[in-house]
Structure formats: C-alpha cells, structure tokens
Protein backbone atom coordinates (compact mmCIF):
# COMPACT_ATOMS: atom_id res chain seq x y z
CA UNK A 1 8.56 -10.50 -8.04
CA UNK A 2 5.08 -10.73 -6.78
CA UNK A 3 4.23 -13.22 -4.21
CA UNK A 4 2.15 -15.22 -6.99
CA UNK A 5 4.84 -14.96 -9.16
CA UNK A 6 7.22 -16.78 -6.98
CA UNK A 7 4.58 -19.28 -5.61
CA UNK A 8 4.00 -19.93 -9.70
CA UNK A 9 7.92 -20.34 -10.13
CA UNK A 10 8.51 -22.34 -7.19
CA UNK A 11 4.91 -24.77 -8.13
CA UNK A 12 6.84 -24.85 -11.19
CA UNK A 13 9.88 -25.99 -10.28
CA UNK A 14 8.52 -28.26 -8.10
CA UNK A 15 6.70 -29.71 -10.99
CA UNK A 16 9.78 -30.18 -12.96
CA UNK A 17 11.81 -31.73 -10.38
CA UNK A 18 8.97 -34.48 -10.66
CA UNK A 19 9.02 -34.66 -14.65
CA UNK A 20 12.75 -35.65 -14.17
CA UNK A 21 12.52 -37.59 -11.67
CA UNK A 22 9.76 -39.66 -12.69
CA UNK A 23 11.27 -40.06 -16.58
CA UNK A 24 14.43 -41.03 -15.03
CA UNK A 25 12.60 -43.52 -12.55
CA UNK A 26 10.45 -44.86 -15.89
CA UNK A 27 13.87 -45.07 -18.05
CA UNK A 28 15.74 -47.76 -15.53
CA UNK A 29 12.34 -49.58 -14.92
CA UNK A 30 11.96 -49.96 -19.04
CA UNK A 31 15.02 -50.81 -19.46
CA UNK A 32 15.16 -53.54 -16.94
CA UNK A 33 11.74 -54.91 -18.40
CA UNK A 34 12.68 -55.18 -21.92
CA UNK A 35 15.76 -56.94 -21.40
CA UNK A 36 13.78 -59.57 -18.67
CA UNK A 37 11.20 -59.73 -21.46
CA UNK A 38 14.00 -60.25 -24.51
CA UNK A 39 16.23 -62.62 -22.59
CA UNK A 40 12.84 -65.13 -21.71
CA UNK A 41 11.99 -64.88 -25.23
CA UNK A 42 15.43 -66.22 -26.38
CA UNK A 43 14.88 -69.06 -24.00
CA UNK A 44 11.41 -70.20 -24.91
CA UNK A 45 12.87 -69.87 -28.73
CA UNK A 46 16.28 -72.06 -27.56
CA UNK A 47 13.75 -74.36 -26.10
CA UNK A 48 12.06 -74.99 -28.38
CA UNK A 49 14.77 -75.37 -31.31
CA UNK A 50 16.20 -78.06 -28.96
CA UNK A 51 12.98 -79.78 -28.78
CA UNK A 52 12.63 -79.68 -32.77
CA UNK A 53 16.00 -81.44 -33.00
CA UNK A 54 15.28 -84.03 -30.60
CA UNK A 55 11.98 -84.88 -33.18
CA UNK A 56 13.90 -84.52 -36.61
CA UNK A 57 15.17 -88.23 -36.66
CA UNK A 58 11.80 -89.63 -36.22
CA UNK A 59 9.98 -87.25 -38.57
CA UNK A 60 8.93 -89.01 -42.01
CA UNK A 61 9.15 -85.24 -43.55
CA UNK A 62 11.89 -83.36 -42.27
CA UNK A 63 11.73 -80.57 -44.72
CA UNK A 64 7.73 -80.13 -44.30
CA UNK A 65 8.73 -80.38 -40.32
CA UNK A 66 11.04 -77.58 -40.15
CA UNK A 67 9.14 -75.32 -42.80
CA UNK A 68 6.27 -75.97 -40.15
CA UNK A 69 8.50 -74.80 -37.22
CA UNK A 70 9.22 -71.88 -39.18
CA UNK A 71 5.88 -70.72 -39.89
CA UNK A 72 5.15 -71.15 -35.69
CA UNK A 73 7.13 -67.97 -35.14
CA UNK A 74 5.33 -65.89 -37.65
CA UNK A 75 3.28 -63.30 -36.19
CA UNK A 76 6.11 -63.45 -33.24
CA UNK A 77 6.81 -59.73 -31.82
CA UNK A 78 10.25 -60.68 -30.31
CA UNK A 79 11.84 -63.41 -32.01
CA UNK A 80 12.98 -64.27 -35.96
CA UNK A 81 13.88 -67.78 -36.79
CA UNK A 82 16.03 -68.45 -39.46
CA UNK A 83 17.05 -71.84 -41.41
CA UNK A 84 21.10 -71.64 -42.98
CA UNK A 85 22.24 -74.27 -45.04
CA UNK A 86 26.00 -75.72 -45.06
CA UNK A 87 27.38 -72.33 -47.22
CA UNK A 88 25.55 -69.94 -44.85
CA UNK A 89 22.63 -69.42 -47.42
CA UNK A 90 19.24 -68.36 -45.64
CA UNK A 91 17.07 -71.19 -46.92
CA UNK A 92 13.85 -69.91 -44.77
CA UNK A 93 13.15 -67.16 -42.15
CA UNK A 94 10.01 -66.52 -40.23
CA UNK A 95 8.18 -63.09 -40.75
CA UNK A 96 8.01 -60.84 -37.08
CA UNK A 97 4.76 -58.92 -36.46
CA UNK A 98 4.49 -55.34 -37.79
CA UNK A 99 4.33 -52.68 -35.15
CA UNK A 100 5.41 -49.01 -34.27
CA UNK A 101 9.16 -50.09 -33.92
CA UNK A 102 10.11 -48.05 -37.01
CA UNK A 103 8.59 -44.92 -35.96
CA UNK A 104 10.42 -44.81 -32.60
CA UNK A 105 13.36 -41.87 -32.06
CA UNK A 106 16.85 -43.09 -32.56
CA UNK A 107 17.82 -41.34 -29.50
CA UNK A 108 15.04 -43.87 -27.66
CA UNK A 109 16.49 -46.82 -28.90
CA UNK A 110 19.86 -45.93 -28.37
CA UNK A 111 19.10 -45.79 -24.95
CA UNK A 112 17.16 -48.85 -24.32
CA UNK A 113 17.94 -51.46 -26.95
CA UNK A 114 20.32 -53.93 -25.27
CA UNK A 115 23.41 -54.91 -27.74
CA UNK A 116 22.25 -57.31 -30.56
CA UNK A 117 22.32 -60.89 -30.00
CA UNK A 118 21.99 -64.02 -32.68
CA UNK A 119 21.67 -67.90 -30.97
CA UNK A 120 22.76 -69.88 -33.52
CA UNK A 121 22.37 -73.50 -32.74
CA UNK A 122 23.26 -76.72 -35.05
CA UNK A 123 20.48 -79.57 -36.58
CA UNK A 124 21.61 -83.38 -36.86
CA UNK A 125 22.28 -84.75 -40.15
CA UNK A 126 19.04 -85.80 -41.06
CA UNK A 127 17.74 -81.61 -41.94
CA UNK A 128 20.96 -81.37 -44.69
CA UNK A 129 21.39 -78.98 -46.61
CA UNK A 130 20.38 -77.32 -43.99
CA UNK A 131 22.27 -77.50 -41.09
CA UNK A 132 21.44 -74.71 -38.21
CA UNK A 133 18.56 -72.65 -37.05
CA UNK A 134 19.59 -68.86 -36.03
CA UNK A 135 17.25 -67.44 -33.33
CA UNK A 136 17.26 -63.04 -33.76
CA UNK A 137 15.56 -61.54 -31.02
CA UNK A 138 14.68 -57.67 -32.76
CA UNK A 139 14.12 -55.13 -29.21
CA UNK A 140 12.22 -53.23 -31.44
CA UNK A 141 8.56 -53.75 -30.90
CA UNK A 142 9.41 -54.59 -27.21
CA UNK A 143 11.02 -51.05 -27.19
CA UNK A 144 7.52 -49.51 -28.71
CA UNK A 145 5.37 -51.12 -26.01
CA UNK A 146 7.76 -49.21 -23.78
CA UNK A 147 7.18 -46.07 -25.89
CA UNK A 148 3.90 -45.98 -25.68
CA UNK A 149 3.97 -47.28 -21.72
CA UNK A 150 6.61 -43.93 -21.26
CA UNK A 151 4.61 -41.08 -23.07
CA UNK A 152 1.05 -42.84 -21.23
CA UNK A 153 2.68 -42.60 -17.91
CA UNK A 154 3.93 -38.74 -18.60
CA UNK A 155 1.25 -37.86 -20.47
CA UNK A 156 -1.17 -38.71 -17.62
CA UNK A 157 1.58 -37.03 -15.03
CA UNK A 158 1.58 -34.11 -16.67
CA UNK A 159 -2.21 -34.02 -17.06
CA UNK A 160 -2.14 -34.40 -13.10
CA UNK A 161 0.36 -31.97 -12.18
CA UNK A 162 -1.15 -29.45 -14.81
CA UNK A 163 -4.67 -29.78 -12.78
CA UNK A 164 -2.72 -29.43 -9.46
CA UNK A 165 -0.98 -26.66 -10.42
CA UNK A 166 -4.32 -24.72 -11.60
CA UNK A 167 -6.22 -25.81 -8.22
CA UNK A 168 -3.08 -24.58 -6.69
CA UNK A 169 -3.36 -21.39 -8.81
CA UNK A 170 -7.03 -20.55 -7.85
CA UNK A 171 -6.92 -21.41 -4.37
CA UNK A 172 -4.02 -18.85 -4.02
CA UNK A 173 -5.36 -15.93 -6.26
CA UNK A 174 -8.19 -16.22 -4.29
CA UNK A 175 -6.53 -16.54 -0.89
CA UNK A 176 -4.34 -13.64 -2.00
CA UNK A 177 -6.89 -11.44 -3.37
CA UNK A 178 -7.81 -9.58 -0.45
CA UNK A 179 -3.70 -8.08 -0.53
CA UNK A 180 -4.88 -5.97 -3.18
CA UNK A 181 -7.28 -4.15 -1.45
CA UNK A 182 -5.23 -4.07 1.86
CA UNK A 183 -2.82 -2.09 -0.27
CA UNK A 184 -4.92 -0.03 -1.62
CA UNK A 185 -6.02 1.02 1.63
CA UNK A 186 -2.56 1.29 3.33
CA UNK A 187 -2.07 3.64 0.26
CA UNK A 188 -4.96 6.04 1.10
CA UNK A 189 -3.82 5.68 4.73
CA UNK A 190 -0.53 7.36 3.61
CA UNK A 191 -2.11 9.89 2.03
CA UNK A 192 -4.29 10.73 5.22
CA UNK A 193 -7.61 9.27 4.25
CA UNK A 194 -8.15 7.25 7.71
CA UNK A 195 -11.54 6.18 6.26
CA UNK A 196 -10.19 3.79 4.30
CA UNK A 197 -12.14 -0.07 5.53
CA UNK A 198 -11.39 -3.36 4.14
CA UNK A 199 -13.90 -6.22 4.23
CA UNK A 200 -12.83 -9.23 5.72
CA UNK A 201 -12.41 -11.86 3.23
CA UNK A 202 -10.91 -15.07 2.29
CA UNK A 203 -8.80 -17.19 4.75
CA UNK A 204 -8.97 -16.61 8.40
CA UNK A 205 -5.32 -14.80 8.34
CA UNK A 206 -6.31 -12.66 6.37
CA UNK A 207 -9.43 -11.50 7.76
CA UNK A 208 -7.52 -11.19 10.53
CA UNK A 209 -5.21 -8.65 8.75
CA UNK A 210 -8.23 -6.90 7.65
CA UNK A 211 -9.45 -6.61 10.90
CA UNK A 212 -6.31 -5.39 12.30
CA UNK A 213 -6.12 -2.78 9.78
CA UNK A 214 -9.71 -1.58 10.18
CA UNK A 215 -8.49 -1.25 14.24
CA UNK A 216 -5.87 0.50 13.23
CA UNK A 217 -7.83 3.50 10.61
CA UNK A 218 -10.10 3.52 13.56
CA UNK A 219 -7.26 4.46 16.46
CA UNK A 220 -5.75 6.44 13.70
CA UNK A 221 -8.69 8.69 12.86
CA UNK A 222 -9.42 9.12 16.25
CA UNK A 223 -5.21 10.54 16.84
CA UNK A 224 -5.50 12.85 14.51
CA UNK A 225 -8.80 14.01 15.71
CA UNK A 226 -7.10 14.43 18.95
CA UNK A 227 -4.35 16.34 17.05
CA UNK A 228 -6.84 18.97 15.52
CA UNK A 229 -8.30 19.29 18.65
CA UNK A 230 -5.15 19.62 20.73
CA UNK A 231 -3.44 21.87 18.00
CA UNK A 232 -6.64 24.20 18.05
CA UNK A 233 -6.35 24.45 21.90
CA UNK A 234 -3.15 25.21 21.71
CA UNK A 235 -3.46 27.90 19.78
CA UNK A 236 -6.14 29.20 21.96
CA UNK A 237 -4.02 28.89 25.32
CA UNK A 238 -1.01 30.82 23.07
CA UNK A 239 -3.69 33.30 22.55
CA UNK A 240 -4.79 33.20 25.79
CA UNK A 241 -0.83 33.54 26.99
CA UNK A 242 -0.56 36.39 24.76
CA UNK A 243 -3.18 38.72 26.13
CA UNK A 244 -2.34 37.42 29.72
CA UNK A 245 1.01 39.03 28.77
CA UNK A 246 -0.85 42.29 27.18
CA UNK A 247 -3.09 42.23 30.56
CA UNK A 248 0.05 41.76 32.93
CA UNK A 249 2.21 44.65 31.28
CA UNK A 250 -1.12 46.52 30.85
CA UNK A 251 -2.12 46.54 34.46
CA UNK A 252 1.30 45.83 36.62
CA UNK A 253 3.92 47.80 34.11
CA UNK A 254 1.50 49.89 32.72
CA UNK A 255 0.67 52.27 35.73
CA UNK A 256 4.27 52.22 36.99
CA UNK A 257 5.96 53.36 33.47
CA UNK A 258 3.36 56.08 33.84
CA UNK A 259 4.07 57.38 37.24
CA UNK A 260 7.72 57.64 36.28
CA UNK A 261 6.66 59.93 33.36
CA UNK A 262 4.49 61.67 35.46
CA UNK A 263 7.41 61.75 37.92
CA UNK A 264 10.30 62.63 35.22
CA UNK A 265 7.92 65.64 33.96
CA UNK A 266 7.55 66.97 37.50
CA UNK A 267 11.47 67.06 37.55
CA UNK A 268 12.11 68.67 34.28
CA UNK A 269 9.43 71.56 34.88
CA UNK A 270 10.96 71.75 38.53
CA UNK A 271 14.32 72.35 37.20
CA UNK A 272 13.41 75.03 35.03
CA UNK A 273 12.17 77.51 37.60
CA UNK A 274 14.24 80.26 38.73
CA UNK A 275 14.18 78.61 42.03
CA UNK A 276 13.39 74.93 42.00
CA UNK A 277 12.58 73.22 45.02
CA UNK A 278 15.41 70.23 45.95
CA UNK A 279 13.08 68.64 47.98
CA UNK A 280 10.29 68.14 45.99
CA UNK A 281 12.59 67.02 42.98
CA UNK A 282 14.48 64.69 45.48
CA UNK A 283 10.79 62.80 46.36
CA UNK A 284 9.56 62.90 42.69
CA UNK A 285 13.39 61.10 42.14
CA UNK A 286 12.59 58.77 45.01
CA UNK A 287 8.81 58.04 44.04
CA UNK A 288 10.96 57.27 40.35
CA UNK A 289 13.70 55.10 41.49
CA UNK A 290 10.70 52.81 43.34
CA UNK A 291 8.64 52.75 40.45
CA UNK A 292 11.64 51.83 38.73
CA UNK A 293 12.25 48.44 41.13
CA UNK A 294 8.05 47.59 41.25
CA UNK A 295 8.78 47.60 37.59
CA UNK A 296 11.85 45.35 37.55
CA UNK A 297 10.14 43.05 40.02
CA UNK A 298 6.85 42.84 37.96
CA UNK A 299 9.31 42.41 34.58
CA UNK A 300 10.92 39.78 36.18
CA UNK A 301 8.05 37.29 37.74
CA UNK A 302 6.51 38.05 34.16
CA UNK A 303 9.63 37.04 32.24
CA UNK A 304 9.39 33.85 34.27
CA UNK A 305 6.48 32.88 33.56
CA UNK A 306 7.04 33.23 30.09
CA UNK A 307 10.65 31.56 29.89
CA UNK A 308 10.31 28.20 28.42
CA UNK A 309 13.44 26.87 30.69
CA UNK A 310 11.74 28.10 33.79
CA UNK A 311 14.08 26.09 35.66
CA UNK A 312 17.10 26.47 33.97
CA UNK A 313 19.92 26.82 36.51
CA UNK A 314 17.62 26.28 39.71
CA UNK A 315 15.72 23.23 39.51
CA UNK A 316 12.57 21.67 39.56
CA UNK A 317 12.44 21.85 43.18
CA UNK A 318 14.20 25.94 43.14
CA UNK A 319 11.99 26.80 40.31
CA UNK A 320 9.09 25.96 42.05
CA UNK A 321 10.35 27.00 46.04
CA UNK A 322 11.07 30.74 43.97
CA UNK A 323 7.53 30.81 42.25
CA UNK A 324 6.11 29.83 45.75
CA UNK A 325 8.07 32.50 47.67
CA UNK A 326 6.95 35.05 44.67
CA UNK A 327 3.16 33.95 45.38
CA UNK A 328 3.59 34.12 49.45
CA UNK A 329 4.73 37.65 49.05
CA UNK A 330 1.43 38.46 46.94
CA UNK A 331 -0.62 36.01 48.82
CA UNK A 332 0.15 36.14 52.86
CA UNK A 333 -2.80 34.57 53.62
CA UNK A 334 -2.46 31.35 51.92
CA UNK A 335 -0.05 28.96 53.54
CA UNK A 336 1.87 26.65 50.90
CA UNK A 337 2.83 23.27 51.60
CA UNK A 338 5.69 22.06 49.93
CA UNK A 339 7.15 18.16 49.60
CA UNK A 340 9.47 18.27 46.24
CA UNK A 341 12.43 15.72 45.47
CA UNK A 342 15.89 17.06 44.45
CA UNK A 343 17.38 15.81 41.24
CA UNK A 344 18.03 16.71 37.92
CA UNK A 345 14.78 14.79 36.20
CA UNK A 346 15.79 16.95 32.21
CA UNK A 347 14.83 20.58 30.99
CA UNK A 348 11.69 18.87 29.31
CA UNK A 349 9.98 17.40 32.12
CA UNK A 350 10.85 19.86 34.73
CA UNK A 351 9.59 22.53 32.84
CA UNK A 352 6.34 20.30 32.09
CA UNK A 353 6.01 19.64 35.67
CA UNK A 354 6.67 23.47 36.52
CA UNK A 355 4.18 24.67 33.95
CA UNK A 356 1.40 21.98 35.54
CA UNK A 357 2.57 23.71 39.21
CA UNK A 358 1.85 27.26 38.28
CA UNK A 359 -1.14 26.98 36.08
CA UNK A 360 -3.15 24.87 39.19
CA UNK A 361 -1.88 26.89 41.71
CA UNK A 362 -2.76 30.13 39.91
CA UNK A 363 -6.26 28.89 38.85
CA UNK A 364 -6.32 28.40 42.20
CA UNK A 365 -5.77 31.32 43.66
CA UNK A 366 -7.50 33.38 40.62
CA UNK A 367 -10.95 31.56 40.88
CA UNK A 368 -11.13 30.26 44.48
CA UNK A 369 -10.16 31.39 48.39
CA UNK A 370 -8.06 28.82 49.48
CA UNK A 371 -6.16 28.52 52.90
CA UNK A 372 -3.53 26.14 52.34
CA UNK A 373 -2.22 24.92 48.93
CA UNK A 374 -0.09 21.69 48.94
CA UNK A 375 2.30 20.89 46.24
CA UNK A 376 3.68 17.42 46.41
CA UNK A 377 6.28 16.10 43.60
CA UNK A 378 7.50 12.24 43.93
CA UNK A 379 10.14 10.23 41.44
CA UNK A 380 8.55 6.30 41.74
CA UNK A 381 8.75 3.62 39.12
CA UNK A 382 10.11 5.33 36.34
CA UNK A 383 7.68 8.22 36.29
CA UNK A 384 7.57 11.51 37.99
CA UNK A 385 4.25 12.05 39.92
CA UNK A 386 2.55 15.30 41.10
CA UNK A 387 -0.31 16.48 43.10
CA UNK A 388 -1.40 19.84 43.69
CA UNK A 389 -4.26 20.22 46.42
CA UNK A 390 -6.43 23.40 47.79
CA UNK A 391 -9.07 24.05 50.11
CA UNK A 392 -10.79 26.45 48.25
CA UNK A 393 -14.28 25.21 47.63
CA UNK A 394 -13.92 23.18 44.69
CA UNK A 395 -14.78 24.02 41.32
CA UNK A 396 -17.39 26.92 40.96
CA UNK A 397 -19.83 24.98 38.97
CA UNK A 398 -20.72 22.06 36.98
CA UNK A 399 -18.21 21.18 34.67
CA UNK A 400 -19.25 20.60 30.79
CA UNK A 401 -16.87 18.73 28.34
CA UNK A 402 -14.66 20.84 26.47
CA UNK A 403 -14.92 23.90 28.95
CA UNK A 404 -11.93 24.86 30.65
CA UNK A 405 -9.22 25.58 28.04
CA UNK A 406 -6.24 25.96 31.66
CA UNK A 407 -6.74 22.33 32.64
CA UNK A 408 -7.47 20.99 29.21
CA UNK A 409 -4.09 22.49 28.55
CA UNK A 410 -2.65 21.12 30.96
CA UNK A 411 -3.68 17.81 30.17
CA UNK A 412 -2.93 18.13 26.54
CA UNK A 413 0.89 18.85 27.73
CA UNK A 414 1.23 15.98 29.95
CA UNK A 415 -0.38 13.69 27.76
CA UNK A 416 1.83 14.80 24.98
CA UNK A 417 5.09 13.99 27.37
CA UNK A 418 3.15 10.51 27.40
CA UNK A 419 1.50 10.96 30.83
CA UNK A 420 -1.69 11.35 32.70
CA UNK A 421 -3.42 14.06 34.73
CA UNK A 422 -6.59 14.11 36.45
CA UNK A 423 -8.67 17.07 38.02
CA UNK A 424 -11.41 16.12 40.70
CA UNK A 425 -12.80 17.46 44.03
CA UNK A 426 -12.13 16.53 47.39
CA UNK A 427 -14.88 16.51 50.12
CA UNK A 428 -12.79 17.50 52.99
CA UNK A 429 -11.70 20.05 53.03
CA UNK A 430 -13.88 21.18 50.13
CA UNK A 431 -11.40 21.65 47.39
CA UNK A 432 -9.82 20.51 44.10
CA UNK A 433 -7.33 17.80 43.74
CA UNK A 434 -4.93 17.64 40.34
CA UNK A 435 -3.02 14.31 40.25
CA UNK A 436 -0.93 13.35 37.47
CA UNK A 437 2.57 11.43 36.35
CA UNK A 438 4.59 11.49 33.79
CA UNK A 439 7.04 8.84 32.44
CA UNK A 440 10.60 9.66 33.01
CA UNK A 441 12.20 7.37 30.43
CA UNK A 442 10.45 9.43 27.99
CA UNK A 443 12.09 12.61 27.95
CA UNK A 444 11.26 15.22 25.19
CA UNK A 445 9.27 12.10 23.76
CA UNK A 446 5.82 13.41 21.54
CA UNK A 447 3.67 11.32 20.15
CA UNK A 448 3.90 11.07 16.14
CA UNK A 449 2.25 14.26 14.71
CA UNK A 450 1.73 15.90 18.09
CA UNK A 451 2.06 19.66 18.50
CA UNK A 452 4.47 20.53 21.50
CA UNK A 453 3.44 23.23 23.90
CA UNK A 454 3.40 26.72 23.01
CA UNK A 455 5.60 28.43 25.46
CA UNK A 456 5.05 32.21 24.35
CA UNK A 457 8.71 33.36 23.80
CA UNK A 458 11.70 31.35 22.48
CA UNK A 459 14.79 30.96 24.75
CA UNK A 460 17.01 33.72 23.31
CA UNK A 461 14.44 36.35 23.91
CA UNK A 462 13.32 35.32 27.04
CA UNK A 463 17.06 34.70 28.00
CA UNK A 464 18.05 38.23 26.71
CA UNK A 465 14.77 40.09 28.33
CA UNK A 466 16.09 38.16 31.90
CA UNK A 467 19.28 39.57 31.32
CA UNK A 468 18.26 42.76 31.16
CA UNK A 469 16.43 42.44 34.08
CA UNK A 470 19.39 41.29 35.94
CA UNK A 471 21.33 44.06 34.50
CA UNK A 472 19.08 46.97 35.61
CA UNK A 473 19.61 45.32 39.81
C-alpha cells in the first residue's frame, strides 16, 4: 500500500471513529432532552388541570369553561387533553400540532421515545357527565425536533471532516509529490545513469532528500570516473608488467639460454672428431653449468617479482630484507637503510606494502643515482605506514597530472586497500620522499566496483614456475 493510501485509510478511520463517537455522544444528549422537555410539559399540563378544577365551582358555564380549556391546548406540540365522562366515553379532546413525527424511522423512535404515559386526573361534581381530564403527552414531534437537530449536527460534521480530509489530501499529494521523481531517479541510478538530478521541491525534508541525492549522483559519477580511470591504468601497468617481463627474459635469460646453445653445439661438434679435445669440452661444460645458475638466479628474482604472494612464507619484513639483499648484490654502491616491524599484518596488505617497496625503490634506482635508500615500515593506530626515501636528486622534471603511470599505480593500489600515498621531494638531501598508510582493519577490503591490482601471473603458475626453480638448485 502506498504511503497515500495508508495516510487516506488511516484519515479515514480517524474520521469514522468521530462519526461514532459524535452520534453516540448526540443519541444520550437527545435522549436526555426530550424526556426533560416531555416530563415539564406534563407538569405545566397537571398544573394547569388543577387550576381549572379549583375554578369549576364558581364558573356560571361549566361546560363552555372546560370546552374553552380544551381548545387552549390546540396547536400544542407535546401535550393532548382529553375530557371522559362517567362510562369512559371521550366527550372532547384537543387537536396536537401537525409536524414531521410520522415521517420519522421506527428504529429512531424506538430508541428515543420514553415509555408512554397518560395523567389522568378527576373533576368535582359540578363538570358531570364528565368526570376526568386525561393529559397524553405524544414524544413524537419532540422526537422530530431531535431528528432534524441529529442529521443538522452530522450533516454539518461530515461537511467539516469531508473538507479536512481534502485539505489533508492536497497538502499531502503535494508534500509527497516530489517521491515520485526521487524514484525515478534512484531508478536511473540503478541502471548507471549518475546524471540523474532532482529539483528541490516541496517541504524542507524533502528538499533536503533531494539535495542529498543530488550529493550523492555527484560523488557517484565522480567513483566511477575514478573506476574507468583506474581500470584503464591498470591495464596499462599489466601491459607495462608484461613487456617488463618480455624485456627481463629478453635481455637477462635471453643471452644466457644462448651461450648454452652456443656452448652445447661446441660440445656436440667436439665430440665428433676423431680426437676431441677433453679440455676444451670440459670449459665449454663449465661456461654451461654457469650459464645454467645466472639463469636460475635471473628466473628466480623474476619469478618474484611476478608472484602475487611475494611474501608468502617469509614475511613482510623477509620479503623485503631478500629483495634488498637481491638489489645490494646488483647495486654495491647504494647503501639501504632498513627499519621494518615483524608480524604477520595478512597476505593482502603485505603484498600491497611489498609491491609499494619495490616499485619506489626500483624507480629509484632506474631513473636516479642515489646513495642511500631508506625503507621504513611502522604498525600505529590501526594502519600500517611506510616511507621510502632516496638521495637521488629528486624527480627529473616537472611533473604534469596524469604522467607517471609507476606511482599513479601505486597510488591506485593503496587507495583501493582504502589508504593514502603521497610522492614529494625533499630538499636535503635532494631526493624523493613516498609516504603512505594503509588501514589494517581493512584487509582485502575494495571499494564497491573497484578493480584489484593486476599482479601478472596467478598463484599456481607462479607457485609451479618457483618450484621449478627450486628444483633445478
């Protein structure tokens, strides 16, 4: 049932309820009236009967006296007089007034005529033949005055309670009109259409709702312009991942795969000479069998940077201590820093966290000539912060929106765990600065409709590719 519906059923009801209430209320206050008003005409008539036989023995004409009092209560609306001789024979009767009483409902009368009553009171001996006067009081006209009183009163109730009820009416349809076209545009907000406005109409609360709505399309468009722009960046640092991995196995594997062949076809046309030479055989085997472990070695710090649990099994602070000692080894200039908590802080954030750590440092080794690196990881008020620091210059140039797809990604990621990250240069020592937390009560939380990020393989192949690596040790 609509909300107008029941407002209209419960006016209604309400309205009723009065009806009954005020009939009922009417009915006692009738009745009690028309039997005040019945039992003070039977006195005025008793009175006066008594004060006609208290004049009879004086009166030259008795007849002509009570043939006058008789025609006194003509034209009477409550009260019939009635002279009876000795044998009960109506010698003369007054005539009552003529009203509605005989168009009334039985039902009405039944319910508010009191019980009949005749007076019937005795003359001296000088009215004979006739000896009594009966005094009839007839409820009936009474009981049309109340009628008439009855359907005024609910005639003119009704007539109020019918103009309440449409004021009522039109002050709600019009206080509830603007619903309709809040719903409408909740629909087309369902359906994706975030340009749906509503003007704000009608009562304050409900231009308030409006308003809150129209707040709400706004944030909304705005999320899922973030999405499209986060999902297309994503795809471009998966793409980006991608031929980083071509590059890597291109450049690192490449060259080693083809010195072993180089190596391996030395052997085989060594070994079919009449007289091969053992030693050179036993160096081309050598220069294969170190070719072999550059190759495992440049497998394995591949595979873990493309492992989605990069610290599965060692940490976030034994994740990040091996990818250091990895970089030292490649970079013995550069001095690393290290302050990192131990705890188990879930797959999700560590790997976050991890993924932050090895994109900054390697942007910052790729695209700068820094001495020292710091890398500083802190649990504090329910979040996880981070700080990765150089002293290589600072950024190479003015930085335009949009340009920089490695920290835009990592922003995207953290702020898609429900964090914050921020990238600025330092003064001294002239370098960059990337700050950042992210909440740890939200574990493997993403925002409604957010993309997570790519990680380039999915555990079971990089798990199976690592454990091939470990097999071939």
């Amino acid at each position: 049932m609509s909300l107008k519906a029941r407002l209209a059923s419960t006016l209604a009801s309400a309205f009723v309820a009065i009806l009954i209430i005020g009939a009922v209320l009417t009915f006692y206050q009738a009745r009690d009236n028309i039997r005040a008003e019945l039992q003070a005409a039977r006195s005025v008539a008793s009175n006066r009967v008594a004060q006609l036989v208290a004049e009879l023995p004086a009166s030259p004409d008795v007849r002509g006296k009570l043939a006058g009092f008789v025609r006194t209560f003509n034209g009477d609306r409550r009260v019939k007089v009635i002279l009876i001789d000795s044998v009960g024979v109506i010698r003369d009767q007054s005539v009552m007034a003529q009203g509605f009483g005989s168009t009334l409902p039985d039902w009405f009368v039944t319910l508010l005529a009191p019980d009949p009553t005749v007076t019937v009171m005795p003359l001296t001996t000088v009215s004979a033949p006739i000896t009594s006067v009966a005094i009839v009081v007839d409820p009936r006209n009474e009981l049309a005055d109340a009628w008439l009183d009855l359907l005024t009163a609910l005639g003119l109730l009704v007539l109020f309670l019918a103009i309440a009820f449409g004021a009522i009416w039109i002050v709600a349809d019009r206080a509830l009109r603007p619903l309709g076209a809040i719903h409408e545009a909740f629909v087309r907000i369902g359906g994706g259409d975030y340009s749906a406005k509503v003007a704000p109409k009608g009562p304050p609360e409900m231009q308030e709702l409006a308003e809150g709505l129209n707040a709400m399309t706004d944030r909304l468009a705005v999320i899922s312009s973030r999405n499209r722009n986060l999902s297309d960046r994503l795809l471009h640092l998966e793409d980006e991942e991608r031929a980083g991995l071509a590059r890597d196995l291109h450049d690192d594997v490449g060259p080693l795969l083809f010195a072993i062949d180089v190596d391996a076809s030395g052997i085989r046309r060594a070994a079919k000479t009449e007289m091969p030479d053992r030693n050179a055989i036993a160096d081309r085997a050598a220069a294969i069998v170190s070719a072999t472990h550059e190759a495992r070695k440049e497998l394995k710090r591949i595979l873990g940077n493309l492992r989605p649990s990069a610290t599965s099994g060692l940490g976030l602070k034994g994740a990040i201590e091996e990818m250091v000692a990895d970089l030292q080894s490649r970079h013995p200039d550069v001095d690393f820093d290290l302050d990192l908590p131990e705890g188990d802080f879930g797959a999700t954030i560590e790997t976050l966290i991890y993924r932050t750590v090895r994109e900054a440092v390697t942007n910052a080794l790729r695209h700068a000539r820094p001495a020292t690196i710091s890398i500083r990881i802190e649990a504090r008020s329910g979040v996880l912060a981070f700080s990765i620091t150089d002293d290589g210059g600072g950024f190479a140039g003015p930085r335009q929106p949009g340009s920089g797809f490695g920290l835009v990604g990592m922003s995207e990621r953290t702020e898609a765990a429900g964090g914050r990250m921020r990238a600025e240069e330092i003064a001294s020592p002239r370098g960059v600065r990337i700050t950042g937390t992210v909440p740890l009560a939200g574990r493997s939380q993403l925002r409604h409709g957010e993309t997570a990020p790519p990680t380039g393989l999915d555990d079971a192949a990089a798990s199976a590719a690592m454990a091939f690596v470990k097999d071939e040790r």
